[in-house]
Protein backbone atom coordinates (compact mmCIF):
# COMPACT_ATOMS: atom_id res chain seq x y z
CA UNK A 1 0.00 0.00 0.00
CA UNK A 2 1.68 3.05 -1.12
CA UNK A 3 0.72 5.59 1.23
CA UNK A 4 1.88 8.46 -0.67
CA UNK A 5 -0.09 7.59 -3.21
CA UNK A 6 -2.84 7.56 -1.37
CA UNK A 7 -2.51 11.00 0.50
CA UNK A 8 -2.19 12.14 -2.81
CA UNK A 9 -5.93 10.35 -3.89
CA UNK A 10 -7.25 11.83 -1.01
CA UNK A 11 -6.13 15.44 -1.55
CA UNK A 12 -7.55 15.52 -4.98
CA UNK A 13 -10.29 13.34 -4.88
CA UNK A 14 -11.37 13.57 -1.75
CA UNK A 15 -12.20 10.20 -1.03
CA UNK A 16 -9.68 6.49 -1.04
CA UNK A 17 -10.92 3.49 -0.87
CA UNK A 18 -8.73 0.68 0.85
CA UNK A 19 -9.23 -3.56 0.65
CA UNK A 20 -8.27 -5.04 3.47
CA UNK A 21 -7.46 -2.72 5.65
CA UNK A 22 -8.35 -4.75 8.67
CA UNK A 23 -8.51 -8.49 9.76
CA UNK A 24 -12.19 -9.37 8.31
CA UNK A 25 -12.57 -11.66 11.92
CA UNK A 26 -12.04 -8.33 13.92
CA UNK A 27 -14.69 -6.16 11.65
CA UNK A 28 -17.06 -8.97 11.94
CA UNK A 29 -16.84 -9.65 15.65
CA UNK A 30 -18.07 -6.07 16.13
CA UNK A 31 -21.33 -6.54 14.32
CA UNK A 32 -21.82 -9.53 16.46
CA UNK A 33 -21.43 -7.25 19.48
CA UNK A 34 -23.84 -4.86 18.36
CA UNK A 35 -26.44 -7.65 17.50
CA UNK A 36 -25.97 -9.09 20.95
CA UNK A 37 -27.13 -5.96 22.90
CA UNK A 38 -30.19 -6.32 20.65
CA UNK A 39 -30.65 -10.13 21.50
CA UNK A 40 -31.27 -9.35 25.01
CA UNK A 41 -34.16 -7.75 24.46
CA UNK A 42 -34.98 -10.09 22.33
CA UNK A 43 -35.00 -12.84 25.02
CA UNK A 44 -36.61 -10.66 27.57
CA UNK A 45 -39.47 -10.18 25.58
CA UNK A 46 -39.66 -13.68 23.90
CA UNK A 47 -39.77 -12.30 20.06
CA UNK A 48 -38.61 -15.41 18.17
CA UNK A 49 -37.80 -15.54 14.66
CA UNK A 50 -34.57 -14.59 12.52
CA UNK A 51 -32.68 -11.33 13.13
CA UNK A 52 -34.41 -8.84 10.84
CA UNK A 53 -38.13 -9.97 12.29
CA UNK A 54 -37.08 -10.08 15.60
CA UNK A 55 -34.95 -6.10 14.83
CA UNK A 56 -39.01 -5.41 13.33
CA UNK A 57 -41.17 -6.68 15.82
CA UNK A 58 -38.87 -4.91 18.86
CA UNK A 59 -39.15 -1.86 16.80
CA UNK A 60 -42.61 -1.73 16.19
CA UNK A 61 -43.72 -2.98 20.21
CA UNK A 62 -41.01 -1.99 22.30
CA UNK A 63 -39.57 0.74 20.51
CA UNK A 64 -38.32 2.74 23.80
CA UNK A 65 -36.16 -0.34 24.14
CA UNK A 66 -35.21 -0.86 20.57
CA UNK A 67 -33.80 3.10 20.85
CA UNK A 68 -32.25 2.35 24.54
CA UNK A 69 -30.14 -0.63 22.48
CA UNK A 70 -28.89 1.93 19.60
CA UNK A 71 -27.93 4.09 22.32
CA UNK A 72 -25.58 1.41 24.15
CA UNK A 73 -24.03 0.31 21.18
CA UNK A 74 -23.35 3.73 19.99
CA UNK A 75 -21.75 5.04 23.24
CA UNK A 76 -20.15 2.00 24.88
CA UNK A 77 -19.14 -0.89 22.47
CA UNK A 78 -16.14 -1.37 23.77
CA UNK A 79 -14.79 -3.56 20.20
CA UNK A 80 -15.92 -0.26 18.68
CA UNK A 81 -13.68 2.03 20.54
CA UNK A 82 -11.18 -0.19 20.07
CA UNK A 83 -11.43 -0.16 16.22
CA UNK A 84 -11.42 3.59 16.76
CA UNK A 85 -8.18 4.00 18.07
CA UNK A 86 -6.52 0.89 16.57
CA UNK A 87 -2.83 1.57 16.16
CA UNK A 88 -2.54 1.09 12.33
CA UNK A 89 -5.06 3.26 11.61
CA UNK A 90 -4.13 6.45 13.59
CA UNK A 91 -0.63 5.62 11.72
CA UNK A 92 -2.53 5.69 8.55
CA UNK A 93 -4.38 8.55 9.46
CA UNK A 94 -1.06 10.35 10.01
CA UNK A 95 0.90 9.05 6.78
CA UNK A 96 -2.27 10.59 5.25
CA UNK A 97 -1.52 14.10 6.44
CA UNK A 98 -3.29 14.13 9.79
CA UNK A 99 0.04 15.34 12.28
CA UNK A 100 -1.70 14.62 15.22
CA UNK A 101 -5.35 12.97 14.62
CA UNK A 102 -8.25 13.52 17.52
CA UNK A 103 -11.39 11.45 17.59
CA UNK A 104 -13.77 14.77 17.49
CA UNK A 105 -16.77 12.92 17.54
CA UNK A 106 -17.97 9.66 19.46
CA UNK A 107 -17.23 6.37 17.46
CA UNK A 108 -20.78 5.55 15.22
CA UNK A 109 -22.70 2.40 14.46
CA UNK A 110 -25.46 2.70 11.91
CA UNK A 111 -27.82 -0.50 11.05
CA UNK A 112 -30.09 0.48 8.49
CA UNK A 113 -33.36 -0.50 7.35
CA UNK A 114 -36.45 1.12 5.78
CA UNK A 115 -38.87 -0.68 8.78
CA UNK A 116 -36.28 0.18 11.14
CA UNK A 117 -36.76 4.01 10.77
CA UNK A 118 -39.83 6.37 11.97
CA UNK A 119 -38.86 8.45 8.40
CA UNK A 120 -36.21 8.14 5.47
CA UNK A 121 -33.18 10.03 6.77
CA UNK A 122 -33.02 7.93 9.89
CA UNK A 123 -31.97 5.30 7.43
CA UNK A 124 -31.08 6.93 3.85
CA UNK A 125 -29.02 9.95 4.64
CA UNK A 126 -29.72 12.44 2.13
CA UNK A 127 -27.17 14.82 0.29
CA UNK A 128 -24.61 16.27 2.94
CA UNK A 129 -21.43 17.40 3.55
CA UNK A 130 -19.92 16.34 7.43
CA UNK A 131 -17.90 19.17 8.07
CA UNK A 132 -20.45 21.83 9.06
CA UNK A 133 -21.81 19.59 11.52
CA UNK A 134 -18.69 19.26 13.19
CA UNK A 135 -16.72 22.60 12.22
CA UNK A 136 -13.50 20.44 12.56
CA UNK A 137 -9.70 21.12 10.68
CA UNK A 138 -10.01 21.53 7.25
CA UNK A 139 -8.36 18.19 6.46
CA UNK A 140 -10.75 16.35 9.14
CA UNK A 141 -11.47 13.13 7.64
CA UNK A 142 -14.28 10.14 7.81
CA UNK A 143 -13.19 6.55 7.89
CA UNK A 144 -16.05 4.39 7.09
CA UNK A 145 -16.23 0.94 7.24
CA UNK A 146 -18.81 -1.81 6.52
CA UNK A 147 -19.89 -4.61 9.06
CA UNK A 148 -20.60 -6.91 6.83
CA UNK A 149 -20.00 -7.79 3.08
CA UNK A 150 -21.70 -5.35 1.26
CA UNK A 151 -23.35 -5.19 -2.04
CA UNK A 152 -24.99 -2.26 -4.05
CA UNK A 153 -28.22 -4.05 -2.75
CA UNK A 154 -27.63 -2.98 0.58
CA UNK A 155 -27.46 0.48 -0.31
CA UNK A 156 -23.60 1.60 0.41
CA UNK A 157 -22.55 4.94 0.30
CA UNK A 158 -22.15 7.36 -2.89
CA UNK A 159 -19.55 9.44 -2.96
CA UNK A 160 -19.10 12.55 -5.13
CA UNK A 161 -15.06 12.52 -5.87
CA UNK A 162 -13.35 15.94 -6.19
CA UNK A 163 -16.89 17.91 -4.60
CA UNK A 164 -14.54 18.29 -1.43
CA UNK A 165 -12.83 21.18 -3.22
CA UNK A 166 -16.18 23.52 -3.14
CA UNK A 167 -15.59 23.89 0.65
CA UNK A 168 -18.57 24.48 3.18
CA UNK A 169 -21.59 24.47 0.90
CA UNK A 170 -24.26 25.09 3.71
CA UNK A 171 -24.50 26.26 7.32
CA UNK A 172 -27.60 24.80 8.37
CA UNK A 173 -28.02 21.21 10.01
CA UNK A 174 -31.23 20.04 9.36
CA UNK A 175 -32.40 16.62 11.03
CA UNK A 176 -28.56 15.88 12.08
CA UNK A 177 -27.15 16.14 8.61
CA UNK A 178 -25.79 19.45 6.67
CA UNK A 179 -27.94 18.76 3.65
CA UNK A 180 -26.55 20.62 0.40
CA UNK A 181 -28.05 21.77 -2.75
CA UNK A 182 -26.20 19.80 -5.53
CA UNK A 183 -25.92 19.21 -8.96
CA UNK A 184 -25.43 15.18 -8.95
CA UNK A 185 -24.47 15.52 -12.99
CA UNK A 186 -21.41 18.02 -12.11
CA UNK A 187 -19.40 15.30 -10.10
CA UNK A 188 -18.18 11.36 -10.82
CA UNK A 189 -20.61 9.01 -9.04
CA UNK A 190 -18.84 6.30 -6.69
CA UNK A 191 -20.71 3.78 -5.26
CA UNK A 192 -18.66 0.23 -4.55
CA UNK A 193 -19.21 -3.06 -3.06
CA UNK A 194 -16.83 -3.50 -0.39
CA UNK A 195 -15.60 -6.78 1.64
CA UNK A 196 -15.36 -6.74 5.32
CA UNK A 197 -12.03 -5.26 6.10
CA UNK A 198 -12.34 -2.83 3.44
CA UNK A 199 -12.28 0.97 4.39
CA UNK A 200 -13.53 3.98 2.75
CA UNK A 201 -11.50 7.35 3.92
CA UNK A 202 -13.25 10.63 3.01
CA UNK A 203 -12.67 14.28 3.51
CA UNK A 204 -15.67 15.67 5.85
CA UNK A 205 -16.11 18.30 2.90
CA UNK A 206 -16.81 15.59 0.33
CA UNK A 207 -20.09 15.24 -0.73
CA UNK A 208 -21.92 12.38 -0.16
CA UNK A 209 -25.41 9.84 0.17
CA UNK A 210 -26.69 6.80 1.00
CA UNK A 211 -27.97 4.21 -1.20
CA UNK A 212 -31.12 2.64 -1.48
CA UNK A 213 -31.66 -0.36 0.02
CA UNK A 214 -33.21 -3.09 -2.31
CA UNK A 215 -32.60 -6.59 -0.78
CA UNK A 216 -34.24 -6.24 2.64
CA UNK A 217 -31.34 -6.24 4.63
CA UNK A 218 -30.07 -4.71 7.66
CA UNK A 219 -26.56 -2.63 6.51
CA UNK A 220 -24.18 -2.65 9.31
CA UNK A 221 -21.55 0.00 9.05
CA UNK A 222 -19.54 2.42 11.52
CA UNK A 223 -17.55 5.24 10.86
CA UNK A 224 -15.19 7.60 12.67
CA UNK A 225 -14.06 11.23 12.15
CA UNK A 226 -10.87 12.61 12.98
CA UNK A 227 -9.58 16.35 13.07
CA UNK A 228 -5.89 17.07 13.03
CA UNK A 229 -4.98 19.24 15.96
CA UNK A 230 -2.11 20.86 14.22
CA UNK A 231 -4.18 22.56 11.35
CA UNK A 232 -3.46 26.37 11.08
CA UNK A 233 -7.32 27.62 10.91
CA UNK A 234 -8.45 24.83 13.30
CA UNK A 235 -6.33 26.26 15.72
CA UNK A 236 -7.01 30.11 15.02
CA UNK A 237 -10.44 29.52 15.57
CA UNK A 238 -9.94 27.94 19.32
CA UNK A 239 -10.89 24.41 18.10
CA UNK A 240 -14.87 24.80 18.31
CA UNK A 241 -17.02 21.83 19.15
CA UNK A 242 -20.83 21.97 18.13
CA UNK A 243 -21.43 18.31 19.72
CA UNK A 244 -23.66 18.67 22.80
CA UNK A 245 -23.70 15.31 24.92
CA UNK A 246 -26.04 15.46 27.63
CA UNK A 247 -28.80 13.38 30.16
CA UNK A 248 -32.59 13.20 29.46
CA UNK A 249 -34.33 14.95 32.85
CA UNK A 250 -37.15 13.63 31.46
CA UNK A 251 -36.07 9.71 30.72
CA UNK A 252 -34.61 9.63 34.31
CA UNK A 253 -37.73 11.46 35.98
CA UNK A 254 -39.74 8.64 33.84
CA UNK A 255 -37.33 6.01 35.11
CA UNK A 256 -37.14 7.13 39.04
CA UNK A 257 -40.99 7.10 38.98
CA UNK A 258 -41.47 3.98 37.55
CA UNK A 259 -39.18 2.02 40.20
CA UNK A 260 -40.15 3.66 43.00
């Protein structure tokens, strides 16, 4: 893997996409992990069945509980984190042009599914760009990687190579995601099946979709973003942080109330 080469893909295109960039066993024990917080539920409420009816039928009756499980994965899967900060890939990250790389968001799991979602963009992301949503270094970067072995049925991400270069194109976030107005005919169209192990790298200016899924299956994917603490206008503007992480009042008022 020449990893000049690469920083050089990524500066002009925006986006690199890597095979086997980690031990397939490792990517696939984490989507295991994830669908084990889910299968306690399952067992607690008897629903029976195979993975994607059980996913439905917790969803559609127990959906405060189907939620409470996205939450745990997202914030505490420890084979997650791990990923996250695994060695060769902050090396990457660095060969890549990141001097010193910082996790500026938490890690993220997405499993996606049309009758998994209360509307679209819960699971088909429309048209954005990252960056605005996250106001990180200007060579912040996404690495993206599939749970399982994916095919254009389930949907993957398209990428728009070279839109990266049209900086900031909006400063509204609108239901989580910095939708953009853009000319899909303007740009290349990338959209690739990818193996588990396989990466995608993207700048957080890049813009980007998701697919449509047409095989009825669950996509399992995660991704991580990265800012590079050393970036000149990162650090002139006092390194913001838009995220806001904070308790429900109202889920542990509900909570306190119904146990005691």
């Amino acid at each position: 893997m020449d990893r000049l080469a690469l920083k050089k893909e990524l500066e002009d295109q925006g986006l690199i996409i890597i095979p086997g960039l980690f031990d397939p066993r490792m990517i696939g024990q984490i989507q295991q992990a994830a669908k084990a917080i889910f299968e306690i539920q399952f067992r607690h409420f008897g629903i029976e069945g195979d993975y994607l009816t059980k996913m439905k039928s917790l969803f559609e009756n127990h959906l405060e509980e189907f939620i409470a499980c996205g939450k745990m994965i997202q914030s505490g899967l420890i084979e997650l984190y791990q990923l996250a900060v695994n060695p060769s890939l902050i090396d990457l990250l660095k060969d890549l042009g990141l001097e010193h790389p910082l996790m500026c968001t938490r890690p993220v799991l997405f499993f996606n599914h049309p009758d998994l979602a209360k509307s679209e963009h819960f699971y088909k992301p429309p048209m954005h760009q990252d960056w605005t949503s996250m106001l990180s270094s200007d060579d912040s970067v996404v690495v993206w990687i599939p749970l399982i072995d994916l095919g254009i049925g389930h949907g993957p991400v398209i990428f728009y190579p070279g839109s990266h270069k049209l900086g900031p194109l909006t400063d509204r976030i609108t239901n989580g995601f910095a939708e953009v107005d853009f000319d899909r005919t303007a740009y290349p169209r990338v959209q690739r099946e990818m193996k588990l192990g396989d990466a995608a790298i993207f700048s957080t200016l890049l813009v980007h979709e998701s697919g449509i899924i047409t095989n009825n299956e669950i996509r399992w994917s995660c991704h991580f973003r990265y800012t590079n603490m050393l970036d000149k206008t990162f650090i002139e503007n006092g390194f913001p942080h838009p995220y806001i992480y904070k308790s429900s009042q109202e889920l542990i008022d509900k909570y306190l109330h119904k146990n005691s």
